[in-house]
Protein backbone atom coordinates (compact mmCIF):
# COMPACT_ATOMS: atom_id res chain seq x y z
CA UNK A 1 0.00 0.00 0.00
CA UNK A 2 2.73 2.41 0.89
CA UNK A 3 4.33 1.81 -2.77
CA UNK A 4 1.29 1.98 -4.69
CA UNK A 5 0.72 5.36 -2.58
CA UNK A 6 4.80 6.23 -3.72
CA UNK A 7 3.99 5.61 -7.64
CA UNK A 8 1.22 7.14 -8.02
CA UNK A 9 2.80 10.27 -6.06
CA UNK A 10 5.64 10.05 -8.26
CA UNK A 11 4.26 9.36 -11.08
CA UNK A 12 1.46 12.64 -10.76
CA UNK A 13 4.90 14.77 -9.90
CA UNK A 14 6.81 13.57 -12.85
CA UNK A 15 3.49 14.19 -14.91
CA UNK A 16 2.71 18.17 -13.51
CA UNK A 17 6.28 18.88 -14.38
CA UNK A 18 6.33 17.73 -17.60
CA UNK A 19 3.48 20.04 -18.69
CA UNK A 20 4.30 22.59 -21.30
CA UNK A 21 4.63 26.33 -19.43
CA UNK A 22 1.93 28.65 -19.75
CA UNK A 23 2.11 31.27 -22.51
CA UNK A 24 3.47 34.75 -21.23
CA UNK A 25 1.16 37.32 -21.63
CA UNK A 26 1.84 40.19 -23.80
CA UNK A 27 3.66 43.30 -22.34
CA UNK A 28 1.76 45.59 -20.87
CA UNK A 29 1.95 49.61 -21.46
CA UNK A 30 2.90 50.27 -18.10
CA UNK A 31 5.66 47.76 -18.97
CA UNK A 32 6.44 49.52 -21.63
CA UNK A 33 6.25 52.98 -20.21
CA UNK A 34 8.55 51.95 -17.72
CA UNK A 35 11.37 50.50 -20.22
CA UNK A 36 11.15 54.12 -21.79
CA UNK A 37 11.77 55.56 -18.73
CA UNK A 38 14.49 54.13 -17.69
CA UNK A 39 16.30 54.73 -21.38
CA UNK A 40 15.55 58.35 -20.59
CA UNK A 41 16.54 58.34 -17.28
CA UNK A 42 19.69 56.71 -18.35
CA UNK A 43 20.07 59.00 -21.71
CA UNK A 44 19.77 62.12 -19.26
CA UNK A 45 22.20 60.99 -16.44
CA UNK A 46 25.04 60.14 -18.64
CA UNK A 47 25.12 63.29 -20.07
CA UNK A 48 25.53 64.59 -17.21
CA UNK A 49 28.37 62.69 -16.36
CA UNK A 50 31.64 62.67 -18.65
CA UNK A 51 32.70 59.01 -19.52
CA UNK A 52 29.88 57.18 -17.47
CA UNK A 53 30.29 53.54 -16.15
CA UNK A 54 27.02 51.63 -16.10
CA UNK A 55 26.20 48.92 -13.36
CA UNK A 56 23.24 47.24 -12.32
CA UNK A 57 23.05 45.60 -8.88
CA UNK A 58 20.83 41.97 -8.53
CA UNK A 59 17.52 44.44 -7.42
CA UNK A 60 17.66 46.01 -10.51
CA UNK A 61 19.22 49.43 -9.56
CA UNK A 62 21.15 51.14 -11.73
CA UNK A 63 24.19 53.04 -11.16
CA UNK A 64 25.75 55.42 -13.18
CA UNK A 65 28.92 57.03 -11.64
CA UNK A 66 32.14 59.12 -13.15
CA UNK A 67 34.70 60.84 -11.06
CA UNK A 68 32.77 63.71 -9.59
CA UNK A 69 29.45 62.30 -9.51
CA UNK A 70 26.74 59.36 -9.56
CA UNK A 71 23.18 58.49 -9.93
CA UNK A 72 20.92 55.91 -8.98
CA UNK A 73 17.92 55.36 -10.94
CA UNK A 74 15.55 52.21 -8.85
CA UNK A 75 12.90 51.01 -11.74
CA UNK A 76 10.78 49.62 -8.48
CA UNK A 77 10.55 53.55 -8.22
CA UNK A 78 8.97 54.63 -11.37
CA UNK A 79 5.63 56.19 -11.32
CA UNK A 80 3.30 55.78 -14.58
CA UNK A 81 -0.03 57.57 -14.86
CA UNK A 82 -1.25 60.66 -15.98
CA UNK A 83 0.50 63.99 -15.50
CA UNK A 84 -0.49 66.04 -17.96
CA UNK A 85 -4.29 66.76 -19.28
CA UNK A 86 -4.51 64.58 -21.98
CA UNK A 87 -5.08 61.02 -21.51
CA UNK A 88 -1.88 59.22 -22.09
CA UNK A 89 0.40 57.52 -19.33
CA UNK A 90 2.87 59.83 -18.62
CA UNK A 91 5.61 58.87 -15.49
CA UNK A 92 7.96 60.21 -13.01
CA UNK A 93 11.34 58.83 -12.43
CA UNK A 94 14.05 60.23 -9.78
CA UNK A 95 17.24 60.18 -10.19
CA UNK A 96 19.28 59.69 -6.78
CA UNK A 97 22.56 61.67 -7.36
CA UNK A 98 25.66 62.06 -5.01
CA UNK A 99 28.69 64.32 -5.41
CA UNK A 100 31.58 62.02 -4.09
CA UNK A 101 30.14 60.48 -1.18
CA UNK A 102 27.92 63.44 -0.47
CA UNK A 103 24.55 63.14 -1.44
CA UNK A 104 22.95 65.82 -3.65
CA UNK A 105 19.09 66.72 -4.13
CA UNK A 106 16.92 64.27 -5.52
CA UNK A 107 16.24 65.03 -9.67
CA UNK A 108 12.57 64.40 -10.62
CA UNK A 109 12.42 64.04 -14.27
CA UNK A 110 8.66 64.20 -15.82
CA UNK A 111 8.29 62.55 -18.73
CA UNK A 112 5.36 63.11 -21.16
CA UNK A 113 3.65 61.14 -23.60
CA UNK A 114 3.34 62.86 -26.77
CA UNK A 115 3.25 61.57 -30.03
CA UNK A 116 3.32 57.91 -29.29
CA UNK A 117 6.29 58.38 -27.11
CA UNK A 118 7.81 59.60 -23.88
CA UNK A 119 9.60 62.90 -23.64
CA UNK A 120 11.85 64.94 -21.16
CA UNK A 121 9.66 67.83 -20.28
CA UNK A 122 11.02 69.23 -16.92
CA UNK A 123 13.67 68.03 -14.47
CA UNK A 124 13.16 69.25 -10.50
CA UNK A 125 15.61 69.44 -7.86
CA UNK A 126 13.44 68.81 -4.56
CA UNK A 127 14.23 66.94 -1.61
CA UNK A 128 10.83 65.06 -2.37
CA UNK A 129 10.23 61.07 -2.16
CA UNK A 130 7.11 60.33 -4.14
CA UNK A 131 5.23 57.72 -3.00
CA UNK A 132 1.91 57.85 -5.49
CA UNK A 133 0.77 59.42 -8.66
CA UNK A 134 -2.80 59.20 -9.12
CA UNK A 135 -5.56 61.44 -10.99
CA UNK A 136 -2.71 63.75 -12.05
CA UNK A 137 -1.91 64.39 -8.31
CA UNK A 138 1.91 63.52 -7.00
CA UNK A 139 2.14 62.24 -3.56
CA UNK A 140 5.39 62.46 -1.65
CA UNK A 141 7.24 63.12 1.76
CA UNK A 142 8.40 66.27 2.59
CA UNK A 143 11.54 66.90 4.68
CA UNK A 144 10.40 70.04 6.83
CA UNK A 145 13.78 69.74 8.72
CA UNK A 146 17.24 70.84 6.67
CA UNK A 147 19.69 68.26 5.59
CA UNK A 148 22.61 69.32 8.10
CA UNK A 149 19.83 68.78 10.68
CA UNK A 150 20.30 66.02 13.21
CA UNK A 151 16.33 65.49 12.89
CA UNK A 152 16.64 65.54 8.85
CA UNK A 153 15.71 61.40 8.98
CA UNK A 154 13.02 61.82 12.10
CA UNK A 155 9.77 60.24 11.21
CA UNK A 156 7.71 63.16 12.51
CA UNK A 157 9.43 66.02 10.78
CA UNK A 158 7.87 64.70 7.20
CA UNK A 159 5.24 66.02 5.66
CA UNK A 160 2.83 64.33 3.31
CA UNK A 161 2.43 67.43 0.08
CA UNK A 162 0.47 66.75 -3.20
CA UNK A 163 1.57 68.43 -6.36
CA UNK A 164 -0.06 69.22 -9.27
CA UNK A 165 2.30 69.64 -12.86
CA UNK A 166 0.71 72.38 -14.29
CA UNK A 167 2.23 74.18 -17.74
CA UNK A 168 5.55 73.41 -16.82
CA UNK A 169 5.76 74.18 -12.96
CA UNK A 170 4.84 71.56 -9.99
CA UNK A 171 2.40 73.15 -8.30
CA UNK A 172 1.71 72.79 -4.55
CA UNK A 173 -1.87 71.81 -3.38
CA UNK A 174 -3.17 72.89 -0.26
């Protein structure tokens, strides 16, 4: 009884793996938004480097670093949706940078769908993390403590601010 029980459990193992894997759905436009992104993300960094090296770590980051400076660009970090007031996906992508081993101001780069593909519209320097974009409404922490401040990383001196990109200027909601 215990072999019979064996077989059959080997034999219903050996079957299940043998099964052909499921066709992989087709890429989706958020997907595809994203690997834009990151091209322009990439295209913009390096030229603001001189002679960039490229690296990208096992989570995905990637790196881009010359003598003076480096960026940081984490695709887990990429917001699509819409900015803008035409329908299209549109998305937000920082840019971590450090000078040395300094680090420098976060870069926000909005990119804009137009004509069937992403483009570079504005680039801010704000100490902002984004954490949502939704109904063309950007969600992110706000340091309300300086950088040289001991409290700069305290959990109680962020504030949650929405923005609003509005002809060219992130505008702050009250």
């Amino acid at each position: 009884m215990r072999y019979t029980f064996l077989f059959i459990f080997v034999i219903g193992f050996l079957i299940s793996c043998n099964r052909n894997p499921a066709k992989t759905q087709p890429e989706s436009l958020e997907s595809k938004i994203k690997k834009e992104a990151i091209a322009l993300a990439k295209d913009y960094a390096s030229g603001q480097l001189k002679a960039p090296t490229t690296t990208v770590d096992g989570f995905g980051i990637i790196t881009m670093i010359d003598d003076q400076k480096r960026y940081r660009i984490d695709p887990s970090k990429i917001f699509t949706g819409q900015i803008d007031p035409d329908e299209n996906l549109d998305a937000l992508v920082t840019l971590t940078s450090f000078y040395k081993q300094d680090p420098g101001l976060p870069e926000h780069l909005v990119l804009i769908h137009t004509n069937g593909k992403l483009i570079l519209d504005k680039v801010f320097e704000l100490d902002l993390k984004i954490v949502k974009l939704k109904d063309r409404i950007i969600t992110g922490e706000l340091h309300t403590k300086p950088r040289t401040s001991p409290l700069y990383n305290c959990s109680h001196c962020i504030e949650i601010v929405n923005y609003q990109y509005m002809d060219g200027t992130l505008v702050r909601l009250k």
